[in-house]
C-alpha atoms as a PDB file:
ATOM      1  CA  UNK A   1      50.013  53.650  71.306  1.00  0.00           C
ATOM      2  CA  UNK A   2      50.437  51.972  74.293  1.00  0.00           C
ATOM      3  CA  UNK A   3      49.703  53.581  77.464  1.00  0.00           C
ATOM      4  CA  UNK A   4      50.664  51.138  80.242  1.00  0.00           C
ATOM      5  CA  UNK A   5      54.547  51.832  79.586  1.00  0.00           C
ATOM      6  CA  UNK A   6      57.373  54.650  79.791  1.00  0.00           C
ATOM      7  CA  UNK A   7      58.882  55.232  76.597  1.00  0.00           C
ATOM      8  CA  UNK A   8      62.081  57.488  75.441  1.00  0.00           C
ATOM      9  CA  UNK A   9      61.847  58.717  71.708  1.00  0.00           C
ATOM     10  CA  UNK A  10      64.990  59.344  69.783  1.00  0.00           C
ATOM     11  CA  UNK A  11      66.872  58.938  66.516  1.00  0.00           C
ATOM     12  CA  UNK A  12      70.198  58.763  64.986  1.00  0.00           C
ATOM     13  CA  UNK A  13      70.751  61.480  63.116  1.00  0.00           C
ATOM     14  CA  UNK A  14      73.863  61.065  62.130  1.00  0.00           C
ATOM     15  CA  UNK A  15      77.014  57.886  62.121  1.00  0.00           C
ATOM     16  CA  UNK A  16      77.762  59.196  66.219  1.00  0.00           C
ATOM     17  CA  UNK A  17      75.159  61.695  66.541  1.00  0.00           C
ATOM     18  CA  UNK A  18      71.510  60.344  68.396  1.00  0.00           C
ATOM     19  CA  UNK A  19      68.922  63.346  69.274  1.00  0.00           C
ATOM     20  CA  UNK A  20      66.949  62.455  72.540  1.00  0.00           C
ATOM     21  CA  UNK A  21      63.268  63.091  71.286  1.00  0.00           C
ATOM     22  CA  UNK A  22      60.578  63.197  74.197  1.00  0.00           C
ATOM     23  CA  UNK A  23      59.961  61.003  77.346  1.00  0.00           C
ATOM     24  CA  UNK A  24      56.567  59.742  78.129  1.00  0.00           C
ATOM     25  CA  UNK A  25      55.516  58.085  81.342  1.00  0.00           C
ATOM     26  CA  UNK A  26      51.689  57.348  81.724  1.00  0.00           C
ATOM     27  CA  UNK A  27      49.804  59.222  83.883  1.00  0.00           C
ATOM     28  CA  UNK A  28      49.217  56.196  86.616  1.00  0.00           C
ATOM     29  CA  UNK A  29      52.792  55.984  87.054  1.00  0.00           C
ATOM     30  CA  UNK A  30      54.195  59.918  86.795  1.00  0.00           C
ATOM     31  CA  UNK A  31      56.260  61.250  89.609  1.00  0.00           C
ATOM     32  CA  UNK A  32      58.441  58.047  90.732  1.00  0.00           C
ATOM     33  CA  UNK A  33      61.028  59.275  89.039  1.00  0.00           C
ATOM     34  CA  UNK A  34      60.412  56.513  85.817  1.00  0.00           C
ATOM     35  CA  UNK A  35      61.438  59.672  83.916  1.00  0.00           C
ATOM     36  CA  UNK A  36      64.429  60.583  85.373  1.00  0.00           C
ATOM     37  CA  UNK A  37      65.656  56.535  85.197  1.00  0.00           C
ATOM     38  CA  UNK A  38      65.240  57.109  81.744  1.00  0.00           C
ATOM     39  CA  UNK A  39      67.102  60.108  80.943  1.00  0.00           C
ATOM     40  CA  UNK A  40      70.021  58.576  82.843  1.00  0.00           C
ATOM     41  CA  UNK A  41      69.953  55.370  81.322  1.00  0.00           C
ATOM     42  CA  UNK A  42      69.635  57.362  77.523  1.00  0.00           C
ATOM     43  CA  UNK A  43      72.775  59.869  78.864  1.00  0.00           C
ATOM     44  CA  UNK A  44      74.916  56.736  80.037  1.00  0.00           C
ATOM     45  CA  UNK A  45      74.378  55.068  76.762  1.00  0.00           C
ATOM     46  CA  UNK A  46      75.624  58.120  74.996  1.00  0.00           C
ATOM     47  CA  UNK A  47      78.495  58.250  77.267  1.00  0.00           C
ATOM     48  CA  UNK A  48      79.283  54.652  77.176  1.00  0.00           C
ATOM     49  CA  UNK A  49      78.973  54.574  72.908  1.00  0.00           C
ATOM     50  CA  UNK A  50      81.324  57.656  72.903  1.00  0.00           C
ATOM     51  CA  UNK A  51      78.268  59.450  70.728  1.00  0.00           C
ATOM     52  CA  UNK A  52      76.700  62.963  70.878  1.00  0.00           C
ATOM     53  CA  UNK A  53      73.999  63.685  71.937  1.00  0.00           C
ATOM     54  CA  UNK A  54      71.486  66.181  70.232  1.00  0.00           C
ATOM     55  CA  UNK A  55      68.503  67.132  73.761  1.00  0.00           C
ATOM     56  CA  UNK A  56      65.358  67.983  71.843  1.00  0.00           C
ATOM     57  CA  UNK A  57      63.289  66.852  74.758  1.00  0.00           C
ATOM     58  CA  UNK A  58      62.412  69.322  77.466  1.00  0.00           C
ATOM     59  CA  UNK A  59      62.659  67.081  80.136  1.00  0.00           C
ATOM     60  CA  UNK A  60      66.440  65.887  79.514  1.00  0.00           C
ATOM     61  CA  UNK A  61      67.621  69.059  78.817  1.00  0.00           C
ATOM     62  CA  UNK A  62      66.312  69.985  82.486  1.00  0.00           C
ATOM     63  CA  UNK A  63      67.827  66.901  84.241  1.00  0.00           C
ATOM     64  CA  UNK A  64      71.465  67.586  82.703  1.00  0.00           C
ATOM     65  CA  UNK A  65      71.079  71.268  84.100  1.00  0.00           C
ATOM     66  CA  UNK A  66      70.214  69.517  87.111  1.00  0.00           C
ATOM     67  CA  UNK A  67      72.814  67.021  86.716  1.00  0.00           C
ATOM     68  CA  UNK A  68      75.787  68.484  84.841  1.00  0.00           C
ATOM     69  CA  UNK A  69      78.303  65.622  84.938  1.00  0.00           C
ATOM     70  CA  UNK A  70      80.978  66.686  82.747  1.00  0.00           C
ATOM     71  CA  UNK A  71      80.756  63.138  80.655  1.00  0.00           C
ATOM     72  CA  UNK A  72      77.306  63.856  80.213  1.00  0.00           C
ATOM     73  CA  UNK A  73      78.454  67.933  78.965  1.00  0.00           C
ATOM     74  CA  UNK A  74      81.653  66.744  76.764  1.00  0.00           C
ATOM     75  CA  UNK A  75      78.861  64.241  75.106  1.00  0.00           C
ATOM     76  CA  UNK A  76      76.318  66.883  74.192  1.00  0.00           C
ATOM     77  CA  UNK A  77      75.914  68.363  70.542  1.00  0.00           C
ATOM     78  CA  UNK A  78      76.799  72.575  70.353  1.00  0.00           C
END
């Protein structure tokens, strides 16, 4: 409810499974690339957990076709 900060929604849905939700950055604050810091820092920490990753937001699934790093591929769910 807060609309002064950036926020990444997700949830374990599973023991090694967490599904990347949505990413919100408020409007005063969109294009600095507060999204994009986000989607990496949510990717690394499935990387660095050794979990998988299920992209139901729109916006990482487009910055891992932008940036298909093969940890960040081996990580994803089918």
């Amino acid at each position: 409810g807060c609309h002064d900060r950036a926020v990444l929604l997700y949830e374990y849905v599973g023991k090694r499974i967490v599904d990347l939700q949505h990413t919100e950055v408020p409007d005063a604050y969109r294009g600095r690339g507060i999204a994009k810091h986000l989607a990496k820092a949510a990717l690394d920490f499935v990387v660095e957990e050794d979990l998988k990753a299920h992209l139901t937001c729109w916006y990482i699934q487009k910055y891992v076709k932008e940036n298909p790093l093969p940890q960040y591929l081996e990580h994803l769910q089918p």
